[in-house]
C-alpha atoms as a PDB file:
ATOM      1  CA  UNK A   1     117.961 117.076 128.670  1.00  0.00           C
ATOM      2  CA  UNK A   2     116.768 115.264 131.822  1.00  0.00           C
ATOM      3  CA  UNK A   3     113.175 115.212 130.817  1.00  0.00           C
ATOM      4  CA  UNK A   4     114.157 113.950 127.193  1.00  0.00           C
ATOM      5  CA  UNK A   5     115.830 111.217 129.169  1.00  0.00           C
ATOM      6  CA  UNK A   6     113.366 110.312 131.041  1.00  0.00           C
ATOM      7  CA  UNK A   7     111.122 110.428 128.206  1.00  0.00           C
ATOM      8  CA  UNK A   8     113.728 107.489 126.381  1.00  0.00           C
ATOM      9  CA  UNK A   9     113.901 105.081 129.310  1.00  0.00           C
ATOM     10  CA  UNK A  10     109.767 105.314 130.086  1.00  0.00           C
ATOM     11  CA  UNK A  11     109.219 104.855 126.056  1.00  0.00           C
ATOM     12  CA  UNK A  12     112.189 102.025 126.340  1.00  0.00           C
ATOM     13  CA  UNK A  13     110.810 100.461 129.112  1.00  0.00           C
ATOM     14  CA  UNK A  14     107.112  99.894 127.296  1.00  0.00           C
ATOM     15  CA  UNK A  15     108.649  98.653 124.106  1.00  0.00           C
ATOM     16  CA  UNK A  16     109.925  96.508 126.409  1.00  0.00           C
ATOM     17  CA  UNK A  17     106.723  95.428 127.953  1.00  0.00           C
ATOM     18  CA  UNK A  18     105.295  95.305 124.499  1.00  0.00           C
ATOM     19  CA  UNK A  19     107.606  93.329 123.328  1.00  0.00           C
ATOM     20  CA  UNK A  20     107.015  90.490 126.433  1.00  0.00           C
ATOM     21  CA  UNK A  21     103.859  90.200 126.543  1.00  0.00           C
ATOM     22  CA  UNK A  22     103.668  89.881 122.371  1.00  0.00           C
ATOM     23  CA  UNK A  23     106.759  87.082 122.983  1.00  0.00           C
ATOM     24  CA  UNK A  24     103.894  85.621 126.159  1.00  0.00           C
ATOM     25  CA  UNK A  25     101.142  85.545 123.210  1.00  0.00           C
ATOM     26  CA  UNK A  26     103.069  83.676 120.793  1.00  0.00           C
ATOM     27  CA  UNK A  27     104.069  81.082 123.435  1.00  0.00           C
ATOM     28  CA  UNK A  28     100.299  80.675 124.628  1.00  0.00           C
ATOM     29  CA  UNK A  29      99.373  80.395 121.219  1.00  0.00           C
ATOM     30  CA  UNK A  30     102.280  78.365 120.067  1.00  0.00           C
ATOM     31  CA  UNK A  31     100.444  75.680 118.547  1.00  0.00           C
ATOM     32  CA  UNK A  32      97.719  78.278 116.660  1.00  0.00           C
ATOM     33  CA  UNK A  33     100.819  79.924 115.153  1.00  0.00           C
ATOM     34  CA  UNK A  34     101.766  76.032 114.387  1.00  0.00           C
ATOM     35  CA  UNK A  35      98.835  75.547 112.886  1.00  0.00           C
ATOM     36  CA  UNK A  36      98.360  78.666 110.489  1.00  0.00           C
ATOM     37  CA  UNK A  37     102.224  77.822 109.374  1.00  0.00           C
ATOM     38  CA  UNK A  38     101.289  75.563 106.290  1.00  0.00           C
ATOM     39  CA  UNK A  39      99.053  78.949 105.224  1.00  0.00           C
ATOM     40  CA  UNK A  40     101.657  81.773 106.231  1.00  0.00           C
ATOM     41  CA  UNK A  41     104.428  79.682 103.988  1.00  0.00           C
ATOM     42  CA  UNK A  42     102.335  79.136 101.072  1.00  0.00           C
ATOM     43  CA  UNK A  43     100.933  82.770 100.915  1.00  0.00           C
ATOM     44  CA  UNK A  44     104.664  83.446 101.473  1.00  0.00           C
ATOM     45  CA  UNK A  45     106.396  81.609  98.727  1.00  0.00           C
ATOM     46  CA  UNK A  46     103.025  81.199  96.367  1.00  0.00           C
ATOM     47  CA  UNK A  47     102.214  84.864  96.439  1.00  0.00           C
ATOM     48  CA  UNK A  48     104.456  87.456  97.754  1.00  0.00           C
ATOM     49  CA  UNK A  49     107.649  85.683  96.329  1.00  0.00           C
ATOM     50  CA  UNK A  50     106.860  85.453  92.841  1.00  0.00           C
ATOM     51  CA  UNK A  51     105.867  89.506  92.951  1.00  0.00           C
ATOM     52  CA  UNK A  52     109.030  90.148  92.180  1.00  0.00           C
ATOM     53  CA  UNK A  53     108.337  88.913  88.434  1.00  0.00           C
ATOM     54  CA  UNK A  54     106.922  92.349  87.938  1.00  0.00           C
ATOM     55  CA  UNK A  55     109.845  94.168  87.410  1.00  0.00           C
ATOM     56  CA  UNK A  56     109.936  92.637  83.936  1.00  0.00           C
ATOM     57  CA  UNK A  57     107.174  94.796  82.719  1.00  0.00           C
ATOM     58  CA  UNK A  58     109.862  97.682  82.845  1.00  0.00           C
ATOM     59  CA  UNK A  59     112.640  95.585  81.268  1.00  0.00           C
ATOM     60  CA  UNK A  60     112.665  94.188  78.109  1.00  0.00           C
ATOM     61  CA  UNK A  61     113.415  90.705  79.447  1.00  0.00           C
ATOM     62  CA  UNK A  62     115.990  88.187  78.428  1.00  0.00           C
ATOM     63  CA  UNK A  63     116.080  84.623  79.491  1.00  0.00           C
ATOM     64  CA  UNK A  64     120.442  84.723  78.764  1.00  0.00           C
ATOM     65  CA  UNK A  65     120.591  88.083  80.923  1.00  0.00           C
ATOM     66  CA  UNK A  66     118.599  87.105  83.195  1.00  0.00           C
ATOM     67  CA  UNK A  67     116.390  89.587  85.659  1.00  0.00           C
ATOM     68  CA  UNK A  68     118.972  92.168  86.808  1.00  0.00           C
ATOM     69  CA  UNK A  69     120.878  92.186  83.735  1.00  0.00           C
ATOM     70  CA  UNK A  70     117.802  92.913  81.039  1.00  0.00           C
ATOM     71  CA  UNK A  71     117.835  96.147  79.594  1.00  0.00           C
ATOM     72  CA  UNK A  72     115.311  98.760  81.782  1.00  0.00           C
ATOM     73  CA  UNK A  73     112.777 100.457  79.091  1.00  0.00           C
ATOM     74  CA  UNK A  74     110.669 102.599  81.670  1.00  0.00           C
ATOM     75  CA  UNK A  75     106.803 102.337  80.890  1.00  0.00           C
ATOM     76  CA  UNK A  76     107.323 101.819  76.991  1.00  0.00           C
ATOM     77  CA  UNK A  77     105.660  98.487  77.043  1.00  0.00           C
ATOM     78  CA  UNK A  78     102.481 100.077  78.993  1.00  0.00           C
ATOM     79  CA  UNK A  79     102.453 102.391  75.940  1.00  0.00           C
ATOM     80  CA  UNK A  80     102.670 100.067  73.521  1.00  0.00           C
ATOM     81  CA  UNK A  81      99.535  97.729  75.320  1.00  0.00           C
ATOM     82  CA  UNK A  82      98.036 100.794  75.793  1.00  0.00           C
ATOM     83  CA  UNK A  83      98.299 101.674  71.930  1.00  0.00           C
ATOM     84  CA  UNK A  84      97.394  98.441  70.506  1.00  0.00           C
ATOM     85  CA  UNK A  85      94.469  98.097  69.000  1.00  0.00           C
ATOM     86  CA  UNK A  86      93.215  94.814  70.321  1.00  0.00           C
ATOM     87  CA  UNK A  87      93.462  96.646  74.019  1.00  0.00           C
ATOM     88  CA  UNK A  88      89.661  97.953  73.934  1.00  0.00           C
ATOM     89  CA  UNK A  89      88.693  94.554  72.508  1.00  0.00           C
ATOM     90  CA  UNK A  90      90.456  92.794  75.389  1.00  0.00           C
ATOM     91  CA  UNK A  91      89.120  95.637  77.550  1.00  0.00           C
ATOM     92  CA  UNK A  92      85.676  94.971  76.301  1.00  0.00           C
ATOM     93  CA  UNK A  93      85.316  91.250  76.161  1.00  0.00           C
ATOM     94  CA  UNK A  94      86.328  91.020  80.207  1.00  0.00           C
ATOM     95  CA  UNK A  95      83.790  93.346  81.508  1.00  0.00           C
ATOM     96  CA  UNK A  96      80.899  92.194  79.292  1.00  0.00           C
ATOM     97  CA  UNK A  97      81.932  88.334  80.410  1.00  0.00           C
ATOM     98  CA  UNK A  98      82.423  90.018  83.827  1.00  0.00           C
ATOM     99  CA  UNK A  99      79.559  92.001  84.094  1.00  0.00           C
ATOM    100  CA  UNK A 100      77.323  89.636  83.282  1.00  0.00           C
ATOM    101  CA  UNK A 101      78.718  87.031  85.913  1.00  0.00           C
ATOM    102  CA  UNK A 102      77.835  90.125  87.959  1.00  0.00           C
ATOM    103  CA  UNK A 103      74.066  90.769  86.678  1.00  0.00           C
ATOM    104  CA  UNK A 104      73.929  86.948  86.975  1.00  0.00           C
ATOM    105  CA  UNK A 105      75.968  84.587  88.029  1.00  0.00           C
ATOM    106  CA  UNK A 106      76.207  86.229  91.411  1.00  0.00           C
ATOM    107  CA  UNK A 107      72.892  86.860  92.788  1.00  0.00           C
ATOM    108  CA  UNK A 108      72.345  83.149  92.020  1.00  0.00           C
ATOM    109  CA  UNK A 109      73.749  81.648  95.206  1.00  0.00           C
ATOM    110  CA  UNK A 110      71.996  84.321  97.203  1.00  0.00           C
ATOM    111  CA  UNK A 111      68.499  83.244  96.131  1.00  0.00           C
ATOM    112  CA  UNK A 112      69.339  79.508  96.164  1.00  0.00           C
ATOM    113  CA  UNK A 113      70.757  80.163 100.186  1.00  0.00           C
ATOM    114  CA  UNK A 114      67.587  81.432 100.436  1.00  0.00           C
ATOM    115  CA  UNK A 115      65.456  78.883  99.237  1.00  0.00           C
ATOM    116  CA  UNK A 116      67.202  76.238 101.037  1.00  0.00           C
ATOM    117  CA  UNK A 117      67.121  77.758 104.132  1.00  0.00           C
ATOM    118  CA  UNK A 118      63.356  77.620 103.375  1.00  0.00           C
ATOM    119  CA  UNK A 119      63.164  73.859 103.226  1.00  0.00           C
ATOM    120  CA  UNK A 120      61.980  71.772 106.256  1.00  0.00           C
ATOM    121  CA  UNK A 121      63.109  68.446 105.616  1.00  0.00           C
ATOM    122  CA  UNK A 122      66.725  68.534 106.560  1.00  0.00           C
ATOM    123  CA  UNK A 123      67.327  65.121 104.691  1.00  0.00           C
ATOM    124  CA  UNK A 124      65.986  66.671 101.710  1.00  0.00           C
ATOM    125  CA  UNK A 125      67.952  69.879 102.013  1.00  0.00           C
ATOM    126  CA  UNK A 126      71.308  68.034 102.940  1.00  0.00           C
ATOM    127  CA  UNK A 127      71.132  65.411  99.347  1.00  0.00           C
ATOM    128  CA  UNK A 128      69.966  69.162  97.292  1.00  0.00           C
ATOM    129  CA  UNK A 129      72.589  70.780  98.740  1.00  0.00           C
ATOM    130  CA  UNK A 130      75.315  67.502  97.989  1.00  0.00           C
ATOM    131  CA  UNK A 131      73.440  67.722  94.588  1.00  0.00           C
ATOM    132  CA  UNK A 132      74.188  71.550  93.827  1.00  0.00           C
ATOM    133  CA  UNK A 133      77.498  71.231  95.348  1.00  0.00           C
ATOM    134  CA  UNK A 134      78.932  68.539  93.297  1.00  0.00           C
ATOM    135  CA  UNK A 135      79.922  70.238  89.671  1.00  0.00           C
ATOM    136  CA  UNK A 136      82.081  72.715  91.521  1.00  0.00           C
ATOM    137  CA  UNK A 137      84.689  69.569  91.874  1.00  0.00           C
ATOM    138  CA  UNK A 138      84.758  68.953  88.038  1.00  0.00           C
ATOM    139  CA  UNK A 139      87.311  70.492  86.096  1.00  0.00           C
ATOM    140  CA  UNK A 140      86.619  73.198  83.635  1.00  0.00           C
ATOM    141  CA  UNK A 141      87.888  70.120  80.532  1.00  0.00           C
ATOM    142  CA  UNK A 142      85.068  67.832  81.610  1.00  0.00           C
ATOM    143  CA  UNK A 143      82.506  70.512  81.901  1.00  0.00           C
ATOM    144  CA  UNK A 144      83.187  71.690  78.556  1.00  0.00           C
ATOM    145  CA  UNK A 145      83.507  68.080  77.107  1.00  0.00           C
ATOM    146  CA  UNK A 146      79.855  68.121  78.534  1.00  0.00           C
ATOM    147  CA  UNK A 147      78.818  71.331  76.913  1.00  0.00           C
ATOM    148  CA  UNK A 148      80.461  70.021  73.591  1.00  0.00           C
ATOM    149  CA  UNK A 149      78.358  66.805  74.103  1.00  0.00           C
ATOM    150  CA  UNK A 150      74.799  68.658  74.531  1.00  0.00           C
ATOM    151  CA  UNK A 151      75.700  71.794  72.036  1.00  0.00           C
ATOM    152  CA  UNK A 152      77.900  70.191  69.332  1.00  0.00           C
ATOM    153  CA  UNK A 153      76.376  71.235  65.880  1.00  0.00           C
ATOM    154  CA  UNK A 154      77.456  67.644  64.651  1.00  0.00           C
ATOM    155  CA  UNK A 155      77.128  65.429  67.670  1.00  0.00           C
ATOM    156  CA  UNK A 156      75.174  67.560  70.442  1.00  0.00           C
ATOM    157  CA  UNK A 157      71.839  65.941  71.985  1.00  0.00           C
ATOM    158  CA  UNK A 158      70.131  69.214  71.979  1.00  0.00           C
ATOM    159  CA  UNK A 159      70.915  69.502  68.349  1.00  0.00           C
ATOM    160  CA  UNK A 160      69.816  65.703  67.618  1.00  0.00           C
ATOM    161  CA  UNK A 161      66.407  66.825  69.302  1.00  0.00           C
ATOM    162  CA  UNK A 162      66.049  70.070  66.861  1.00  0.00           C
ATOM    163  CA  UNK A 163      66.861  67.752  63.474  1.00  0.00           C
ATOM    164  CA  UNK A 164      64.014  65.118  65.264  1.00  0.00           C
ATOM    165  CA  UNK A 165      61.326  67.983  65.582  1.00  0.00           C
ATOM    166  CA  UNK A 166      62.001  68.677  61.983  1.00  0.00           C
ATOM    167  CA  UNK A 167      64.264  71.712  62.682  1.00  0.00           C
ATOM    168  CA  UNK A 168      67.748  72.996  61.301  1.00  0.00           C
ATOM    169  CA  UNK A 169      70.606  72.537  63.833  1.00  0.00           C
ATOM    170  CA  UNK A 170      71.931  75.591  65.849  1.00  0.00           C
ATOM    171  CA  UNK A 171      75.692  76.440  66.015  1.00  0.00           C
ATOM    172  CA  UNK A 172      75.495  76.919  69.577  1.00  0.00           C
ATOM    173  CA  UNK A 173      79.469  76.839  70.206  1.00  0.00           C
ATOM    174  CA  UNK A 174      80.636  78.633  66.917  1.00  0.00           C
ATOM    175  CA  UNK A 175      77.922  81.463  66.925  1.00  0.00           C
ATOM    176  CA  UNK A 176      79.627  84.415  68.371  1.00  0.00           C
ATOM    177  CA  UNK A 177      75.988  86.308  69.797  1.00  0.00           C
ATOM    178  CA  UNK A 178      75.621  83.346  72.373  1.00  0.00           C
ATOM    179  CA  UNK A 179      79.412  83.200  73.089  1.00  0.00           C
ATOM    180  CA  UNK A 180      79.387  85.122  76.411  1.00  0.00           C
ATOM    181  CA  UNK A 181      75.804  84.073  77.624  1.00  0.00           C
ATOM    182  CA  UNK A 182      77.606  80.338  77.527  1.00  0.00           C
ATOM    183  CA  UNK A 183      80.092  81.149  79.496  1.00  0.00           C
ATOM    184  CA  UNK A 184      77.696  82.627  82.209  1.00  0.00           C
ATOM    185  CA  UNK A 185      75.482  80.122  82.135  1.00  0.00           C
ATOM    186  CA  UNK A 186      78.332  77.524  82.585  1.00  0.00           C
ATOM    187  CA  UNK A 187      79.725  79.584  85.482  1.00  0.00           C
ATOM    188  CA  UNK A 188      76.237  79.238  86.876  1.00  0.00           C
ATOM    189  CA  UNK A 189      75.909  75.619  86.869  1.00  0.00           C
ATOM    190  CA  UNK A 190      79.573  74.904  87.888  1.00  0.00           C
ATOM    191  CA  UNK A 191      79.810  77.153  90.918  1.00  0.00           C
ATOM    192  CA  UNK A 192      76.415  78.687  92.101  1.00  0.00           C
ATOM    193  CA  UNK A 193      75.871  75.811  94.084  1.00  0.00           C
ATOM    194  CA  UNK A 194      79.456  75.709  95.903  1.00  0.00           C
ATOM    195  CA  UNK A 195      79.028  79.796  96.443  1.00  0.00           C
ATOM    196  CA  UNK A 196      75.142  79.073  99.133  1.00  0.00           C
ATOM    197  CA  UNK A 197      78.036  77.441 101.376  1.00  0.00           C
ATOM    198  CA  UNK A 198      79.226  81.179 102.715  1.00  0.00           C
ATOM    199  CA  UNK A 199      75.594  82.430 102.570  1.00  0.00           C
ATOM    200  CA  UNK A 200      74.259  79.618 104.573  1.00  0.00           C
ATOM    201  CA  UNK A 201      76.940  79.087 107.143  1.00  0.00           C
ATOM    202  CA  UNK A 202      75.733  83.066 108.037  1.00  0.00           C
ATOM    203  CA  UNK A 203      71.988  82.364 107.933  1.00  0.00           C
ATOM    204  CA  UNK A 204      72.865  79.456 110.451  1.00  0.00           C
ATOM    205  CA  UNK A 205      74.087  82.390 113.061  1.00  0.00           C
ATOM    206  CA  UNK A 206      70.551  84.261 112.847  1.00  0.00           C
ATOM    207  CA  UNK A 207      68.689  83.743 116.029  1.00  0.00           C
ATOM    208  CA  UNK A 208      65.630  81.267 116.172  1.00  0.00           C
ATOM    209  CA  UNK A 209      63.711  84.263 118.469  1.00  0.00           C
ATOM    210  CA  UNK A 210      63.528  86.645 115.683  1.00  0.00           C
ATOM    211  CA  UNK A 211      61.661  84.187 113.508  1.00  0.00           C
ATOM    212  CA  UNK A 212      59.283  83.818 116.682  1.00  0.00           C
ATOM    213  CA  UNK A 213      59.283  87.148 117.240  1.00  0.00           C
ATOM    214  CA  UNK A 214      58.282  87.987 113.638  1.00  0.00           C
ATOM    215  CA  UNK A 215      55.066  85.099 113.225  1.00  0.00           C
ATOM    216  CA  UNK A 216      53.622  85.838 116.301  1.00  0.00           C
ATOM    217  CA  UNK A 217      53.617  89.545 114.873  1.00  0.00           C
ATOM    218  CA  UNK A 218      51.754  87.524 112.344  1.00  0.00           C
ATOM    219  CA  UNK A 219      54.804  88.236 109.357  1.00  0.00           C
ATOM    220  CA  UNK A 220      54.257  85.297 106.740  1.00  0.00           C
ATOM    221  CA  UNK A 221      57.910  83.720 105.220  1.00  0.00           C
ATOM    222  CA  UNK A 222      58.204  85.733 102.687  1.00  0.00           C
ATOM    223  CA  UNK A 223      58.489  88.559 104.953  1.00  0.00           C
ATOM    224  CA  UNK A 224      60.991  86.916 107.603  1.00  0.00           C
ATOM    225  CA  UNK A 225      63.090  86.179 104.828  1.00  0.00           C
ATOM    226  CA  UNK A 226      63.288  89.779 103.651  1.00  0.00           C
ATOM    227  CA  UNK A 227      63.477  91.927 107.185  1.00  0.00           C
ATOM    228  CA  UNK A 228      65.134  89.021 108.913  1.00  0.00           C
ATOM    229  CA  UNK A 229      67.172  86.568 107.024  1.00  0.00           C
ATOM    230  CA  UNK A 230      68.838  89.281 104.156  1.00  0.00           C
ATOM    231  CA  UNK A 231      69.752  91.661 106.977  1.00  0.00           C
ATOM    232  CA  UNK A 232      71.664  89.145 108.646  1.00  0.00           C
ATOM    233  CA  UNK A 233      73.918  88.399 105.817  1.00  0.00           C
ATOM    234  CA  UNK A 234      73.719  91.349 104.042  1.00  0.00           C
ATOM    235  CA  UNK A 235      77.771  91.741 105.530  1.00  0.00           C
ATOM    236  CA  UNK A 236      78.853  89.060 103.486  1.00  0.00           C
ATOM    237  CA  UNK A 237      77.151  89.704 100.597  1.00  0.00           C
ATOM    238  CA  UNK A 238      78.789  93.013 100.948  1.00  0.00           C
ATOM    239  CA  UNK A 239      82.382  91.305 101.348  1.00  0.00           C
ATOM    240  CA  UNK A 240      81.915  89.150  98.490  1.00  0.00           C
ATOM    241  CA  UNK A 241      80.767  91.494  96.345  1.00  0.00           C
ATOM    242  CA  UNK A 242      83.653  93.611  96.680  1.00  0.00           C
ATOM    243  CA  UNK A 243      86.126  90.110  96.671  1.00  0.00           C
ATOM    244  CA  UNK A 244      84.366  89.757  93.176  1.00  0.00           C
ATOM    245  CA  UNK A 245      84.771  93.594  92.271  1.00  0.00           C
ATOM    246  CA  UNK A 246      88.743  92.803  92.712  1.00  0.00           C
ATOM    247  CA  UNK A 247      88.552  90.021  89.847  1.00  0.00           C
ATOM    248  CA  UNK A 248      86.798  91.908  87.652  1.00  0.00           C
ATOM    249  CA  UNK A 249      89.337  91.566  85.394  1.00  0.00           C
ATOM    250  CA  UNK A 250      89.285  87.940  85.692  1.00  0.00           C
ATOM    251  CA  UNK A 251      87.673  85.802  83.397  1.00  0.00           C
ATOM    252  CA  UNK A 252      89.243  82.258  84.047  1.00  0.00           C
ATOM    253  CA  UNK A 253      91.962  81.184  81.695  1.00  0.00           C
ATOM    254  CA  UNK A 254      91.178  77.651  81.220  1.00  0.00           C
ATOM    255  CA  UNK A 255      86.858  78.127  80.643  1.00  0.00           C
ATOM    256  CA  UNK A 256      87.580  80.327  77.931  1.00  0.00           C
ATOM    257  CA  UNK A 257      90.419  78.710  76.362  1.00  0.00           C
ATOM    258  CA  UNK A 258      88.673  75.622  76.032  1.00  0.00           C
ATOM    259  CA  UNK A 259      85.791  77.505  74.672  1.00  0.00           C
ATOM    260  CA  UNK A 260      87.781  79.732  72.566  1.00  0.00           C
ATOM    261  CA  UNK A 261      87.258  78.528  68.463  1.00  0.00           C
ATOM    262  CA  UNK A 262      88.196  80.883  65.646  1.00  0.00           C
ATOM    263  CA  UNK A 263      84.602  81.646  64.435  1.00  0.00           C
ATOM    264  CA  UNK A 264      84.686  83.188  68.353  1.00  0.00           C
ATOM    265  CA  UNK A 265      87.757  84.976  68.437  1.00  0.00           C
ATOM    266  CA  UNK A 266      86.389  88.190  68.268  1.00  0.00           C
ATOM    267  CA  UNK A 267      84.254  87.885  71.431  1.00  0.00           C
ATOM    268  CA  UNK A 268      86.128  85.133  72.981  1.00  0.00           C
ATOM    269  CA  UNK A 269      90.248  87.200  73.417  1.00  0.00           C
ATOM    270  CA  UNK A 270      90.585  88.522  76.585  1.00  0.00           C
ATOM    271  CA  UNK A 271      93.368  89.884  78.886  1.00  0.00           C
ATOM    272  CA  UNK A 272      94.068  86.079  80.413  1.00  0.00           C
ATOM    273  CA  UNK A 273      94.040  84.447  76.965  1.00  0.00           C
ATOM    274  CA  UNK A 274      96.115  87.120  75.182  1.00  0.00           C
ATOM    275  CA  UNK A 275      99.012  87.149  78.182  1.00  0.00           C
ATOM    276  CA  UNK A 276      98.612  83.623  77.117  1.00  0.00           C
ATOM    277  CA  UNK A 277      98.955  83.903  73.428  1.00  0.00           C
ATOM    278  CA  UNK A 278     101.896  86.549  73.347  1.00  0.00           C
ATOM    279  CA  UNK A 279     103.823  86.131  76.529  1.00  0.00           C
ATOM    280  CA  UNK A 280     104.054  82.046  76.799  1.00  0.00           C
ATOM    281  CA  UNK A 281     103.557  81.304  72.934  1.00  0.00           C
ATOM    282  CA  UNK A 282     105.225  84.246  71.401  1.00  0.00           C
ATOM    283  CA  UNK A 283     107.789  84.741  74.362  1.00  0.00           C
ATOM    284  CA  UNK A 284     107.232  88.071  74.601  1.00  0.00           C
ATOM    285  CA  UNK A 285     107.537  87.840  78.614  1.00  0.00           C
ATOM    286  CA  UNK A 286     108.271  91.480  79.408  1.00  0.00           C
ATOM    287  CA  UNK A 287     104.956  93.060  77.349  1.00  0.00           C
ATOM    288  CA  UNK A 288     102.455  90.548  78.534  1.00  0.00           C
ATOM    289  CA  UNK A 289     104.015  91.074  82.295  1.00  0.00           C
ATOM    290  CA  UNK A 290     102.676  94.806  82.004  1.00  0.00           C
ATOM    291  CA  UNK A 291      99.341  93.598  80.799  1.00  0.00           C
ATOM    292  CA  UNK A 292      98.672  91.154  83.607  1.00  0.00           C
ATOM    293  CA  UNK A 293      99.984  94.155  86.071  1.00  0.00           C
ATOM    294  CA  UNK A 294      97.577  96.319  84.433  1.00  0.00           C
ATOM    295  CA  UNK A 295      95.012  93.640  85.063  1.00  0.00           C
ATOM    296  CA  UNK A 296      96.066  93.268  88.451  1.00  0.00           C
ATOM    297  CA  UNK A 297      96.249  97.125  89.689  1.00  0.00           C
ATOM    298  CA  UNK A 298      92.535  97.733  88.251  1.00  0.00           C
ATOM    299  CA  UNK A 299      91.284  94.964  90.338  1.00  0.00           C
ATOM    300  CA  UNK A 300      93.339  96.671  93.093  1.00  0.00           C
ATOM    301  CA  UNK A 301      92.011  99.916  92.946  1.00  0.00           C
ATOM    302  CA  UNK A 302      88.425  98.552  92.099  1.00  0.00           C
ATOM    303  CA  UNK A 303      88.614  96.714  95.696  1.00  0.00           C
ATOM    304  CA  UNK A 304      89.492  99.981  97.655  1.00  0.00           C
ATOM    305  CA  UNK A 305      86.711 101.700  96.322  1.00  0.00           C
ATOM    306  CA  UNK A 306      84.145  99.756  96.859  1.00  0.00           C
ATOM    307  CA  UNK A 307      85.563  99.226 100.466  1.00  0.00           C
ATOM    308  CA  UNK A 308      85.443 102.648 100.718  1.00  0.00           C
ATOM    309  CA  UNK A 309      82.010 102.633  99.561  1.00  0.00           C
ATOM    310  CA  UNK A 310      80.672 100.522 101.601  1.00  0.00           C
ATOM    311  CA  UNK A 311      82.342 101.937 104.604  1.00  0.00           C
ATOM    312  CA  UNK A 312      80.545 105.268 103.626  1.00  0.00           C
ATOM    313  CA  UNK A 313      77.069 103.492 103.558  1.00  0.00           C
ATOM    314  CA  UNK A 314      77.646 101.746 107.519  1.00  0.00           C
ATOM    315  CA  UNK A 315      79.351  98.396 106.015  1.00  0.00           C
ATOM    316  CA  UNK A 316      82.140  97.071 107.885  1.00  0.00           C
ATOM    317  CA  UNK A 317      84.068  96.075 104.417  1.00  0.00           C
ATOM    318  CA  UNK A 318      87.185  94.027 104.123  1.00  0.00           C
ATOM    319  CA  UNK A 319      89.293  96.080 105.868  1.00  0.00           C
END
């Protein structure tokens, strides 16, 4: 009994220490902590706080009984999304969107990283990058009032061009075999330029020697770039990738909304748009709660196994 004591008051007493020196950190750091506040709070009340909407995927949901007094139904609205027939069309539509964003949207700011990091004129480099960077900050309505203005059947400039060369118009926005390649190639020119800011700000920490190193060992650029330069942020490509694994089942509510038409519909639905269409407009709360959770735990477990991949091939991962 003495021992087990003795064993209490020696584990007491370093809690205790613990606990001191964490309450010394805090007060050194005071003004960090201060600082990362604004973040903590809206992660907080943004993020964690609303999770406990979920619990209406196992209720069938009432606005006049409110959260706790809805009727619980178990997994019978999983079932039901599950069962519908329009699931392997959602399914469908968000990893062919998805995977091509994959195949080609994300390489993209890899390659253009790497080709700026080539240039020599910084004043050059600096107004390319501005130039790249600068359709990330326009909303998905303008971009798509732009892609109505160069593919509209009726009004489009590229179509104006075809009927001057003595050629038929093209449907471009109503012809359901291009659908998907659109919205790739608009992801591409909204955001490939804003996604070389990650790659770069990594190629910056690479040290000058190895360059050195590598031309007086007579290696050309082409051959820096690929045993020096890649290596050095292959981590972060790694990260991102599996960041982007997690959406996979993300397609971006408003780009395809505003690109949706019916002549598109059957290409154009997926899971963002129909949570859209049958919890908000046909109030069915509860059944479209269980498809964005569905959503939501694939990206999940999609995440943790390619962390675990990576881990398995010498990455550091995410975690």
């Amino acid at each position: 009994m003495s021992d087990c004591a003795e064993i209490a008051r020696s584990l007491s007493w370093e809690c205790k220490e613990r606990g001191e020196a964490d309450m010394r950190a805090i007060k050194k750091n005071r003004y960090l902590y201060l600082l990362a506040l604004p973040g903590i709070l809206y992660f907080v009340i943004f993020k964690y706080f609303p999770m406990w909407g979920i619990v209406l995927s196992f209720q069938n949901y009432s606005p006049y009984t409110g959260l706790w007094g809805s009727e619980w139904v178990g997994l019978d609205h999983f079932r039901r999304f599950f069962s519908n027939p329009d699931f392997w069309l959602l399914f469908r539509n968000t990893m062919a969107i998805n995977l091509l964003n994959l195949t080609f949207f994300f390489p993209l700011p890899i390659v253009l990283s790497l080709m700026l990091n080539e240039l020599r004129s910084e004043m050059y480099k600096r107004v390319l990058q501005s130039i790249l960077y600068l359709p990330h900050f326009l909303s998905w309505v303008i971009i798509f009032s732009l892609t109505f203005l160069m593919f509209s059947q009726s009004e489009g400039i590229v179509n104006k061009l075809l009927i001057a060369w003595g050629m038929e118009p093209y449907p471009f926005l109503t012809d359901a075999g291009i659908f998907w390649g659109m919205l790739t190639g608009q992801s591409i020119w909204k955001e490939a330029g804003w996604g070389t800011i990650l790659f770069l700000a990594a190629i910056a920490g690479v040290d000058l020697q190895q360059y050195e190193a590598a031309k007086i060992d007579g290696a050309g650029r082409f051959q820096q770039m690929w045993h020096i330069t890649l290596p050095a942020i292959r981590s972060v490509i790694v990260i991102l990738f599996i960041l982007r694994l997690g959406d996979i089942m993300e397609v971006g509510f408003e780009q395809v909304f505003l690109m949706y038409n019916g002549a598109v519909s059957n290409v154009a639905e997926v899971f963002d748009t129909y949570v859209y269409r049958v919890g908000i407009q046909q109030g069915q709360f509860s059944y479209s709660t269980a498809a964005g959770l569905f959503k939501s735990l694939v990206g999940l477990v999609m995440v943790v196994a390619a962390n675990r991949l990576a881990k398995r091939f010498g990455e550091e991962g995410i975690y």
